[in-house]
C-alpha atoms as a PDB file:
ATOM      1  CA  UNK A   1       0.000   0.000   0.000  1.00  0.00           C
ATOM      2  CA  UNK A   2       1.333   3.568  -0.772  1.00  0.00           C
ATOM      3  CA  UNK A   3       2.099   6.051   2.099  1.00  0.00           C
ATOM      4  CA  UNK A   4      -0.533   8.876   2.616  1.00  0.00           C
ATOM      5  CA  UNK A   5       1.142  12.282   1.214  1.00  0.00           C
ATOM      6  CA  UNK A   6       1.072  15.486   2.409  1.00  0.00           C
ATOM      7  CA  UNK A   7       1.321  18.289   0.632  1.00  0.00           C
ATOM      8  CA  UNK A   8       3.160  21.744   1.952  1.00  0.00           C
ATOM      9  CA  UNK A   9       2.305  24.484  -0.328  1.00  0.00           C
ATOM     10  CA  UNK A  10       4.803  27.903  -0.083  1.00  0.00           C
ATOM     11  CA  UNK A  11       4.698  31.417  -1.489  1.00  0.00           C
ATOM     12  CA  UNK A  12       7.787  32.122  -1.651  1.00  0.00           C
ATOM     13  CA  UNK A  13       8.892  35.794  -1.201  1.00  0.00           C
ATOM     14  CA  UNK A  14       8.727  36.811   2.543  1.00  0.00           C
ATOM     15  CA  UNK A  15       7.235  33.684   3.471  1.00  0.00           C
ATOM     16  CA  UNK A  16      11.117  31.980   2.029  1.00  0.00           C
ATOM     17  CA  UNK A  17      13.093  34.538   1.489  1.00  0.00           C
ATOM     18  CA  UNK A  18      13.348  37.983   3.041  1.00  0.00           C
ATOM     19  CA  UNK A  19      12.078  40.771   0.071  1.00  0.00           C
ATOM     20  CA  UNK A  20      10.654  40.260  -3.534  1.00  0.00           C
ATOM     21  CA  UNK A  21      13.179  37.830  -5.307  1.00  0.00           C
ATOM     22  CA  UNK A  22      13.687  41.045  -8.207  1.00  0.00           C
ATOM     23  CA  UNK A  23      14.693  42.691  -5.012  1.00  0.00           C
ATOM     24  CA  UNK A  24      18.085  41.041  -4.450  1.00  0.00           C
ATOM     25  CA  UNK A  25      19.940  41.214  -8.403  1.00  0.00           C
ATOM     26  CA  UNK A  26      18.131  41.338 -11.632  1.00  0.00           C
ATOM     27  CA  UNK A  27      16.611  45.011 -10.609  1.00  0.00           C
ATOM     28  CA  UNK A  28      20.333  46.150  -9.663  1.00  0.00           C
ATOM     29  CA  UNK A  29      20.749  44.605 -12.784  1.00  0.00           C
ATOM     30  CA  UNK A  30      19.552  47.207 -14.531  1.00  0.00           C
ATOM     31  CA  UNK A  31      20.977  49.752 -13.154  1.00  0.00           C
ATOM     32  CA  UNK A  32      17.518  50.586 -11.125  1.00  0.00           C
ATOM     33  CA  UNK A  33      16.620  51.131  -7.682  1.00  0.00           C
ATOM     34  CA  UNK A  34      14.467  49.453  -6.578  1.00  0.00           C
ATOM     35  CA  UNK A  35      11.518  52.091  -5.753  1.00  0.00           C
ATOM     36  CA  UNK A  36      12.148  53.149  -9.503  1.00  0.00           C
ATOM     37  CA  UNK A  37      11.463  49.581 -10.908  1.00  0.00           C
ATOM     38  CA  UNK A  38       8.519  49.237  -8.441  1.00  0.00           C
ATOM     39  CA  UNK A  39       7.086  52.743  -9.443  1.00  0.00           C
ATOM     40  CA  UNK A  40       7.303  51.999 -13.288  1.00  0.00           C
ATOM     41  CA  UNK A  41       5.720  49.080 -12.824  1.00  0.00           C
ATOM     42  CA  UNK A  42       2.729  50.755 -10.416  1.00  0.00           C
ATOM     43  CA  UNK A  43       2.222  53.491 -13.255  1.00  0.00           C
ATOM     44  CA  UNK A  44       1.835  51.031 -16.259  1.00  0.00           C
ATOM     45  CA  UNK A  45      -0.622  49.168 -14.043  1.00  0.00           C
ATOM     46  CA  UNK A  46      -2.349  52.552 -13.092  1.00  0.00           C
ATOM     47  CA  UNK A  47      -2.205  53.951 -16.755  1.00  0.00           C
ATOM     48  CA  UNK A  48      -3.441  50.762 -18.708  1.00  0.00           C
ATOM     49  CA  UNK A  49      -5.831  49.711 -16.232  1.00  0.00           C
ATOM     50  CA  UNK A  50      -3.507  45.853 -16.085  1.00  0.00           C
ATOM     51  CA  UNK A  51      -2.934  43.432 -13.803  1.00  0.00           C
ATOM     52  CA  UNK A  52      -0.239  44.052 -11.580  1.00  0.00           C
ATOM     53  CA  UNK A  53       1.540  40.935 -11.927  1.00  0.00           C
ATOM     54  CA  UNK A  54       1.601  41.410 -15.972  1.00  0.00           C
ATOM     55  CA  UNK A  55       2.757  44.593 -15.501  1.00  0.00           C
ATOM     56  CA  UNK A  56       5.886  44.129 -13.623  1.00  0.00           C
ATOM     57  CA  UNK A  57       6.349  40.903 -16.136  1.00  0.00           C
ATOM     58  CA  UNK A  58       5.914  43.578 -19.046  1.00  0.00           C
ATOM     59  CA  UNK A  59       8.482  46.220 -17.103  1.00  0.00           C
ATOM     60  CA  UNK A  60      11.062  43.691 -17.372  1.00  0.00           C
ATOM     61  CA  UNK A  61      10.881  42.909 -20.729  1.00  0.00           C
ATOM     62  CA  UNK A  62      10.647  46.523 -21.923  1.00  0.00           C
ATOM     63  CA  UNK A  63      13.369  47.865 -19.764  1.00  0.00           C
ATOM     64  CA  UNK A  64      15.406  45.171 -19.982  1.00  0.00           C
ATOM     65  CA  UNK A  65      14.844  46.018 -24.066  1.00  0.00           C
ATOM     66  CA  UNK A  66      15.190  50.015 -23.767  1.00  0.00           C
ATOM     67  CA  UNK A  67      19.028  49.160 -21.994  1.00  0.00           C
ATOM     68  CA  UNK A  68      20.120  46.731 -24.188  1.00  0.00           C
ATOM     69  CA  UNK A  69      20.076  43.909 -21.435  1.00  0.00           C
ATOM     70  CA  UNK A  70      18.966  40.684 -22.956  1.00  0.00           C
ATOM     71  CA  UNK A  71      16.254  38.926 -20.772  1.00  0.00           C
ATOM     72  CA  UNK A  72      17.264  35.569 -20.988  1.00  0.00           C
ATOM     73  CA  UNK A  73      16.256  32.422 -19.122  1.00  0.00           C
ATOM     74  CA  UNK A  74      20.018  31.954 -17.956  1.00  0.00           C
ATOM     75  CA  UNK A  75      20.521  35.830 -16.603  1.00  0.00           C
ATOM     76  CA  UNK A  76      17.265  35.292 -14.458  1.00  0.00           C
ATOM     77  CA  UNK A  77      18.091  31.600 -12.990  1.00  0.00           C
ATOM     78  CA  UNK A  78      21.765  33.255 -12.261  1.00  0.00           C
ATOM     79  CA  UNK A  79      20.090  36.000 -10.631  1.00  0.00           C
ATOM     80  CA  UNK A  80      18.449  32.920  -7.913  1.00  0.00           C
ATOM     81  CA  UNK A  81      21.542  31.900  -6.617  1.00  0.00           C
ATOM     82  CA  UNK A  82      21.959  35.482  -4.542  1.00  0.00           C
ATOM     83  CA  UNK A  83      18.829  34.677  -2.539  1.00  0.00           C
ATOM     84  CA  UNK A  84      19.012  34.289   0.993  1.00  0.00           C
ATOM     85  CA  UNK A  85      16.749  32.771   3.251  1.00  0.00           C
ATOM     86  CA  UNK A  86      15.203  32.330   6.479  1.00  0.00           C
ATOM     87  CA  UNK A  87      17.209  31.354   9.391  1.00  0.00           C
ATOM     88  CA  UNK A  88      16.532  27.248   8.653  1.00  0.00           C
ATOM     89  CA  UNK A  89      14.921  26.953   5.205  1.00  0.00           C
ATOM     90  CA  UNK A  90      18.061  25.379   3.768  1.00  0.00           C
ATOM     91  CA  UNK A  91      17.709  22.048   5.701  1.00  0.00           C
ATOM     92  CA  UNK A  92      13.590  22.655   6.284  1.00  0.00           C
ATOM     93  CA  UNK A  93      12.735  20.349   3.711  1.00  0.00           C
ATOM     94  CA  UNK A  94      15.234  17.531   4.678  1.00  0.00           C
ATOM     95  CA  UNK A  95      14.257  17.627   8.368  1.00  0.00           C
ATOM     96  CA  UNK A  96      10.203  17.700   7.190  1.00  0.00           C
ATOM     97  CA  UNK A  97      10.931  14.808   4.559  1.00  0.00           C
ATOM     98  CA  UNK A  98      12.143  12.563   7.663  1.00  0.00           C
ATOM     99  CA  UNK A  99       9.972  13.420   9.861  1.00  0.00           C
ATOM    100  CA  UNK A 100       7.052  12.690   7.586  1.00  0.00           C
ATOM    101  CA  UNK A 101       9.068   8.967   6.867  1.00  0.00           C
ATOM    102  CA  UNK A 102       9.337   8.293  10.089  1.00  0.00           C
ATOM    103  CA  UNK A 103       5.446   8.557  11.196  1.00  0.00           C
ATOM    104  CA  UNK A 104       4.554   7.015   7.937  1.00  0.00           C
ATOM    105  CA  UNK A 105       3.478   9.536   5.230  1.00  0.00           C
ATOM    106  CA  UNK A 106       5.331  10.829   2.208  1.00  0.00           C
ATOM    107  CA  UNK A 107       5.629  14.601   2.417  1.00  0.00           C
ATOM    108  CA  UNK A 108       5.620  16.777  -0.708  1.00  0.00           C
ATOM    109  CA  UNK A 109       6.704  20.621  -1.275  1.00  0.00           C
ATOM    110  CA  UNK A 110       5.581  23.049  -3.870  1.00  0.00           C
ATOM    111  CA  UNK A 111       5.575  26.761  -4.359  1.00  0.00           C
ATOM    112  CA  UNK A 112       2.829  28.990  -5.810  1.00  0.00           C
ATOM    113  CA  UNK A 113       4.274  32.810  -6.127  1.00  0.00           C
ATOM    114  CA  UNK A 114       3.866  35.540  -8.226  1.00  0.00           C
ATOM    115  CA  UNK A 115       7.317  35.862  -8.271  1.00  0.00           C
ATOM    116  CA  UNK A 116       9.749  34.449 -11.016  1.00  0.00           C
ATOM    117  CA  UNK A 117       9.720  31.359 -11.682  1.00  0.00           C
ATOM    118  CA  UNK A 118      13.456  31.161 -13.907  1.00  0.00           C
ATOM    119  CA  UNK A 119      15.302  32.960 -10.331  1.00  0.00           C
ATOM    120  CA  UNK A 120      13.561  30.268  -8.261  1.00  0.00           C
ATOM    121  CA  UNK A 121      14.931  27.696 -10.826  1.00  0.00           C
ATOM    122  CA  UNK A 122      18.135  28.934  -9.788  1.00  0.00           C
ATOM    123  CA  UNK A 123      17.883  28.829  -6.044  1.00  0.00           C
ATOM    124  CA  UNK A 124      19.667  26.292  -3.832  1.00  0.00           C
ATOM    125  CA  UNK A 125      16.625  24.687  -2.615  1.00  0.00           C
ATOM    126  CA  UNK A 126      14.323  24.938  -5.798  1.00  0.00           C
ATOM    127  CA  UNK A 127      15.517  21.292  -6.309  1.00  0.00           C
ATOM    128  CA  UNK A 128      13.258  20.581  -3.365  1.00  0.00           C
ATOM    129  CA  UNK A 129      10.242  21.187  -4.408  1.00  0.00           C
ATOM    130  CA  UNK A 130       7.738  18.557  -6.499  1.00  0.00           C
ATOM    131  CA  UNK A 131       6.566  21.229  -8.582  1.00  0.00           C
ATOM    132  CA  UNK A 132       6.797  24.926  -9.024  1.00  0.00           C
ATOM    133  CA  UNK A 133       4.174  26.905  -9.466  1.00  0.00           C
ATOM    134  CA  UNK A 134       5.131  30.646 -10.493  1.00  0.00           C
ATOM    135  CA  UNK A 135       4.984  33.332 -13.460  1.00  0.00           C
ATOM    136  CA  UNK A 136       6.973  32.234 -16.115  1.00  0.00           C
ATOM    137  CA  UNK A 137       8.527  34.124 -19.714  1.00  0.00           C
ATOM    138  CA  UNK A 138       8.210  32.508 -23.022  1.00  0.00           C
ATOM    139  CA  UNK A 139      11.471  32.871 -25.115  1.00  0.00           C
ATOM    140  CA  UNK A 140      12.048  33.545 -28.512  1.00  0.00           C
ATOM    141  CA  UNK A 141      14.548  31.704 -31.459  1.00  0.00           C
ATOM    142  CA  UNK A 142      17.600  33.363 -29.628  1.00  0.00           C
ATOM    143  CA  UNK A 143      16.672  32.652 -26.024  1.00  0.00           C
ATOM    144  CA  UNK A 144      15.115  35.992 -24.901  1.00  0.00           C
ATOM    145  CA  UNK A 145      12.264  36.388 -23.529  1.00  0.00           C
ATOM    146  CA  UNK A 146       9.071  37.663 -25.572  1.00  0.00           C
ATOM    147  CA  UNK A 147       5.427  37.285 -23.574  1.00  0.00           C
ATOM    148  CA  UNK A 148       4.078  35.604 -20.127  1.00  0.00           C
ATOM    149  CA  UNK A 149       3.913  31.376 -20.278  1.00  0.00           C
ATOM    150  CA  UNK A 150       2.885  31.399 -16.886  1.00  0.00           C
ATOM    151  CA  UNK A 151       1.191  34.037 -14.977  1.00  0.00           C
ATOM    152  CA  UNK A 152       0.404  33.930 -11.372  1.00  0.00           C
ATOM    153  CA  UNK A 153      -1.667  36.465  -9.486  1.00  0.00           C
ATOM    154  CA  UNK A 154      -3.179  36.567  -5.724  1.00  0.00           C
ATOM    155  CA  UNK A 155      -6.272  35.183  -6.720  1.00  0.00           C
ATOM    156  CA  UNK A 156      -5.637  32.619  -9.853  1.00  0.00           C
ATOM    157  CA  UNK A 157      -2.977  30.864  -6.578  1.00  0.00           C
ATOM    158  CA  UNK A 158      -6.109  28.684  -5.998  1.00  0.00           C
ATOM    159  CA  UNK A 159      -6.196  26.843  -9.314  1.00  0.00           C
ATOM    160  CA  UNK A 160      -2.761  25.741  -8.224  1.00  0.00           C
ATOM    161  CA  UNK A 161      -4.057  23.998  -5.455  1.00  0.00           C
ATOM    162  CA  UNK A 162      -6.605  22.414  -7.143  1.00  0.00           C
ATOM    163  CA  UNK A 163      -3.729  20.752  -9.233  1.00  0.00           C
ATOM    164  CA  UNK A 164      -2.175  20.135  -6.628  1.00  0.00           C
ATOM    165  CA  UNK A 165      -5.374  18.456  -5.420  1.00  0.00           C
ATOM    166  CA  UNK A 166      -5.966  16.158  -8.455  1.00  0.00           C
ATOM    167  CA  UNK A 167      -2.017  15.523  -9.405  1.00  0.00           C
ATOM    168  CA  UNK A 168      -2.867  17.396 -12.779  1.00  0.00           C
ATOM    169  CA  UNK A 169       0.517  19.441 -12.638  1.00  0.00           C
ATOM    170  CA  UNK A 170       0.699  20.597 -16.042  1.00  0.00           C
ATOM    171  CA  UNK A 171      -0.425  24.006 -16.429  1.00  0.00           C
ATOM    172  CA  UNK A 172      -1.323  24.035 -20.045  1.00  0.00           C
ATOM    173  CA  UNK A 173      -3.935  20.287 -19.325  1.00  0.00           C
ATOM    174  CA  UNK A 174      -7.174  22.126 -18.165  1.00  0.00           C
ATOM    175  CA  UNK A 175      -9.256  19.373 -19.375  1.00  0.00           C
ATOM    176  CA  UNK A 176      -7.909  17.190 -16.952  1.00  0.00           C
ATOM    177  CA  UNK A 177      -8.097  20.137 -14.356  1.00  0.00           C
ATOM    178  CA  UNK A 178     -11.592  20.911 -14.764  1.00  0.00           C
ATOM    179  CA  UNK A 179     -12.756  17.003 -15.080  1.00  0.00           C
ATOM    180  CA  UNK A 180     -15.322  15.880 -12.009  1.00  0.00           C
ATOM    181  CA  UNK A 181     -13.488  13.391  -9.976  1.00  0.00           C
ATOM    182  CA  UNK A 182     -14.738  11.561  -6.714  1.00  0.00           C
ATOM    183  CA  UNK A 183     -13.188  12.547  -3.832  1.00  0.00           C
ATOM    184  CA  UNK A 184     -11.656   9.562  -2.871  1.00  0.00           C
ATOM    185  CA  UNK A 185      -9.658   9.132  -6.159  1.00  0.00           C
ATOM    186  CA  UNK A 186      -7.897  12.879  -5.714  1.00  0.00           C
ATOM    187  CA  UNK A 187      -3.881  12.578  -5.320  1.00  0.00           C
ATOM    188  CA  UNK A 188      -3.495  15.078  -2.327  1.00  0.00           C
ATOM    189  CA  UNK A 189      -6.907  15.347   0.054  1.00  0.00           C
ATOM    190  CA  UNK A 190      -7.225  19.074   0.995  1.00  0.00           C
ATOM    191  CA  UNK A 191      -7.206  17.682   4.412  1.00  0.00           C
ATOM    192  CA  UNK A 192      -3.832  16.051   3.558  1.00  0.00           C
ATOM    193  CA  UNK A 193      -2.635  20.074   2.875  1.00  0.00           C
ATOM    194  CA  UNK A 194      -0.836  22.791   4.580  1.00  0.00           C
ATOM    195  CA  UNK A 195      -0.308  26.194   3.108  1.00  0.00           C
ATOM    196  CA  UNK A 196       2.349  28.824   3.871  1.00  0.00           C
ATOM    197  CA  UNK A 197       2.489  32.377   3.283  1.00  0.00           C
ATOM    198  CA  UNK A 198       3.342  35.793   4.611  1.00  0.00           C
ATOM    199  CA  UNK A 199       0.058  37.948   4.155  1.00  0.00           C
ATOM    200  CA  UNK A 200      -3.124  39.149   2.404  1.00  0.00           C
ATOM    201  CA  UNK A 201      -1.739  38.408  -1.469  1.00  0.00           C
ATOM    202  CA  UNK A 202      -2.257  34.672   0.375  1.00  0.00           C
ATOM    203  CA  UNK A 203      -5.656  35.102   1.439  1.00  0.00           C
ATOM    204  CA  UNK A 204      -7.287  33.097  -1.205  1.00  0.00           C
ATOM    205  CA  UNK A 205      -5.254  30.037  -0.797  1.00  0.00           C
ATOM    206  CA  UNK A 206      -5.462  30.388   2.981  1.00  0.00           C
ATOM    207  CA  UNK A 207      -9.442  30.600   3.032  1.00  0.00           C
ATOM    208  CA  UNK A 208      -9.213  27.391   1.052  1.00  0.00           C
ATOM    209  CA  UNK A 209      -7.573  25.759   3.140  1.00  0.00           C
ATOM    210  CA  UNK A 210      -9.775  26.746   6.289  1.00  0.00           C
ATOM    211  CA  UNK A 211     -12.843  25.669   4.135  1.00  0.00           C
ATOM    212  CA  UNK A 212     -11.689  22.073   2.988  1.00  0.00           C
ATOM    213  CA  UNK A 213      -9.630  21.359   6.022  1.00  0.00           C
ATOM    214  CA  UNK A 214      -6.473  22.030   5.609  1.00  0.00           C
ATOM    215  CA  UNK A 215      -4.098  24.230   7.961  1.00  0.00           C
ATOM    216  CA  UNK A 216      -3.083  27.641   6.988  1.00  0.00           C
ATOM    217  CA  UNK A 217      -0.052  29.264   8.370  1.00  0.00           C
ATOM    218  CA  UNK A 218       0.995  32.665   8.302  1.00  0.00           C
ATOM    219  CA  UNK A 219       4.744  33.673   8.864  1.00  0.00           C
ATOM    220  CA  UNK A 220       6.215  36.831   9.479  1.00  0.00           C
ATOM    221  CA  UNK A 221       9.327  39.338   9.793  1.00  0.00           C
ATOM    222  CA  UNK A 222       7.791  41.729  12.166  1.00  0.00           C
ATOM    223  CA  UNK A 223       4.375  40.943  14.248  1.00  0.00           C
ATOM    224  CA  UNK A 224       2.050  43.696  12.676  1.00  0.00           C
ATOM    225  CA  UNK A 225      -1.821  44.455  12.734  1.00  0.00           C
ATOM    226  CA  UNK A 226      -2.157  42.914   9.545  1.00  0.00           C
ATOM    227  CA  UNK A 227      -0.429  39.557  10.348  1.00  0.00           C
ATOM    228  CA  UNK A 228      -2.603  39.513  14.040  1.00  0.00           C
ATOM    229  CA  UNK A 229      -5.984  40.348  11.612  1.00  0.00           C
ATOM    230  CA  UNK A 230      -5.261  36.830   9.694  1.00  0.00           C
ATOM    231  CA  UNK A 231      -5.644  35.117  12.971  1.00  0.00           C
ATOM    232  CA  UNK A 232      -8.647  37.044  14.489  1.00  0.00           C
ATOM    233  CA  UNK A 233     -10.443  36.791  11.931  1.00  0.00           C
ATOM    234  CA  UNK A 234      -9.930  33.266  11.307  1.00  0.00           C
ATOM    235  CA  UNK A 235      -8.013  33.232   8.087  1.00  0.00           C
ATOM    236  CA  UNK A 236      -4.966  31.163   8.960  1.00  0.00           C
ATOM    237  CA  UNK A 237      -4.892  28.731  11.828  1.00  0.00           C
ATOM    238  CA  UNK A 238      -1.659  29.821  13.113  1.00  0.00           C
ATOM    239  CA  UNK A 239       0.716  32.761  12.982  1.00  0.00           C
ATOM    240  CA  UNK A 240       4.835  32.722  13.288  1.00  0.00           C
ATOM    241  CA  UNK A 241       7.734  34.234  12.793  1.00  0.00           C
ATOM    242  CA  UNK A 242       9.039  32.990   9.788  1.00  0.00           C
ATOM    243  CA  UNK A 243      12.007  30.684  11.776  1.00  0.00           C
ATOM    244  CA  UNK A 244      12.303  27.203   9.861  1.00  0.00           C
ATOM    245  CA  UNK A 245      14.915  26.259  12.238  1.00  0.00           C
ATOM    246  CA  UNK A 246      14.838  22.750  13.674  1.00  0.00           C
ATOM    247  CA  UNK A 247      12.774  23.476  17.392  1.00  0.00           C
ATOM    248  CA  UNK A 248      11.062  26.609  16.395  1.00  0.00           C
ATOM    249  CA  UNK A 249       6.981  27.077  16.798  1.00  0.00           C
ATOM    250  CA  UNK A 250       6.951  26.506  12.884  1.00  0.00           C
ATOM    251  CA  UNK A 251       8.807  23.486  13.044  1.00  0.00           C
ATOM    252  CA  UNK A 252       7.534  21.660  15.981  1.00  0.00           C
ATOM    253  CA  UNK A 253       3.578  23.117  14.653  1.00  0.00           C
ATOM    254  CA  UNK A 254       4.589  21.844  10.976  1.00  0.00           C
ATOM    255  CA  UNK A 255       5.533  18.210  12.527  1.00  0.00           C
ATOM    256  CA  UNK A 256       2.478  18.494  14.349  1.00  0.00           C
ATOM    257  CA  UNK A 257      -0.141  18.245  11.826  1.00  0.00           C
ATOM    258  CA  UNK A 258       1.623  16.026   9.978  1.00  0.00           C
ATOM    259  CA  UNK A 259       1.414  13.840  12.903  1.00  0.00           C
ATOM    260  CA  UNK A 260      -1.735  14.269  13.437  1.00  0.00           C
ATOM    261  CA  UNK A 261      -2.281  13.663   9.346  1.00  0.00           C
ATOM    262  CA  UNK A 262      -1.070  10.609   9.621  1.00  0.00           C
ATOM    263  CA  UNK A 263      -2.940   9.594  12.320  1.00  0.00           C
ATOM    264  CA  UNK A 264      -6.394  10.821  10.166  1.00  0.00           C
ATOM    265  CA  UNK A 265      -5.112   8.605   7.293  1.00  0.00           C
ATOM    266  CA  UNK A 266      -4.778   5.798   9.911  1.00  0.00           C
ATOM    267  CA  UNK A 267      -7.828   6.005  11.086  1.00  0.00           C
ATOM    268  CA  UNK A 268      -9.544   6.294   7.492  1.00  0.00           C
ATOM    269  CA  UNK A 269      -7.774   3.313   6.340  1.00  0.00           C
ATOM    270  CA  UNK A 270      -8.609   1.483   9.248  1.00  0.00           C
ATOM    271  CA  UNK A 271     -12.113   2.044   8.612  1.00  0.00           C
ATOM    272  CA  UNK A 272     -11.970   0.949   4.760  1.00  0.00           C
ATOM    273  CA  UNK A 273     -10.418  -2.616   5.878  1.00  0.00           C
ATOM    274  CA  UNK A 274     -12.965  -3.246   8.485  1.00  0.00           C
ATOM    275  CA  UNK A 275     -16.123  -1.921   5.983  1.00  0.00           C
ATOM    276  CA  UNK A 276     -14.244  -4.203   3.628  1.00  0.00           C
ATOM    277  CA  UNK A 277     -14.221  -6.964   5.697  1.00  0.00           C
ATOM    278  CA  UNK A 278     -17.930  -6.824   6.844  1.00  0.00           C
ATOM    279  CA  UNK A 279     -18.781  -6.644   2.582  1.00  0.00           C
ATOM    280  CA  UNK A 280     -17.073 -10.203   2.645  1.00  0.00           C
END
């Protein structure tokens, strides 16, 4: 019989990493600040009425264009490997992975950001995750990019669950996405789910979880009023500072309700056999 799996679901900037992953080298890059990328961006968006993940995907092609920069896949996975991360992310996943083995369910990691996908590509830990989920460039005959594959905004995050859900991890198979399956023949169980972000761009996905019984989690850099509203008003399940380290509240929550996931799974199984047993 395969293990139960569980399914931990990231953003990834400020909930991984400290800032917005353009934050750290491709806007220096361009010889930008970064207010003056952020604030082109904001006025395209304000001026053509866009969506504001588009438009900072468009102000990197057409700046990148205007200084003679080429945007290529390579530049942006090269600009990945300057990211730093919370204290503990590095060995998070490995730590996770065996604790998950050792009370019997296979744990699985994926991001869903709005940031870039190529720079996550080019991380240290992006080999750690099953899939990744973020806004993407397609690239022309001589490797530069052209128009959005992929993009991911606050709101279209909860298609990615979904996916997740069902196992159907190709973005371009909607048929497969949208198809009515029973419950009981989905990969991942939303209750088999825990979700991970930083604030109100993960709202969505959070909610989700709360609804279909999964656990949302909420990490942060500094203990604001928006990070306590999340938990008073019942969108996340639990709020920390964003500490992976082995020990932390994350970790020892994290292990937690994978614990107590297995356990569930147990139980469920357990049931089947014996409802199995009384149809003989």
């Amino acid at each position: 019989m395969s293990k139960p799996i569980v399914a931990l679901m990231y953003d990834f900037d400020k909930t991984l990493c400290a800032k917005d992953m353009q934050n750290y080298r491709f806007i220096p890059s361009l010889g930008l600040e970064v207010h003056e990328f952020w604030d082109y961006t904001n006025d395209v968006q304000q001026r053509e009425k866009m969506d504001s993940v588009l438009a900072y995907m468009y102000a990197a092609i057409k700046i990148s264009q205007e200084k003679n920069i080429p945007l290529k896949r390579s530049r942006l996975e090269d600009n990945g490997r300057d990211i730093d991360f919370f204290p503990g992310v590095t060995d998070w996943f490995r730590r996770i992975n065996d604790f998950g083995e050792s009370v019997g369910v296979e744990v699985e990691h994926y991001v869903i950001s709005s940031g870039m996908k190529e720079i996550i590509d080019g991380t240290v830990i992006s080999g750690e995750f099953k899939n990744i989920f973020a806004c993407e460039y397609l690239y022309d005959a001589d490797g530069n990019a052209v128009w959005p594959k992929t993009a991911v905004n606050y709101t279209n995050k909860t298609q990615f669950v979904y996916r997740i859900n069902k196992g159907v991890l190709d973005v371009s198979n909607d048929v497969d996405l949208n198809r009515s399956m029973p419950d009981d023949s989905k990969r991942i169980p939303f209750t088999n789910m825990i979700y991970i972000g930083d604030g109100l761009s993960d709202v969505p996905c959070m909610k989700m979880m709360k609804s279909y019984g999964g656990k949302a989690i909420a990490v942060y850099q500094q203990l604001d009023e928006k990070v306590k509203e999340l938990l008073r008003k019942d969108r996340v399940d639990f709020i920390y500072p964003a500490d992976y380290s082995e020990g932390s509240g994350l970790d020892r929550t994290v292990k937690d309700i994978i614990r107590n996931m297995s356990i569930y799974d147990r139980l469920v199984e357990e049931n089947a056999g014996q409802l199995r047993k009384i149809g003989e």
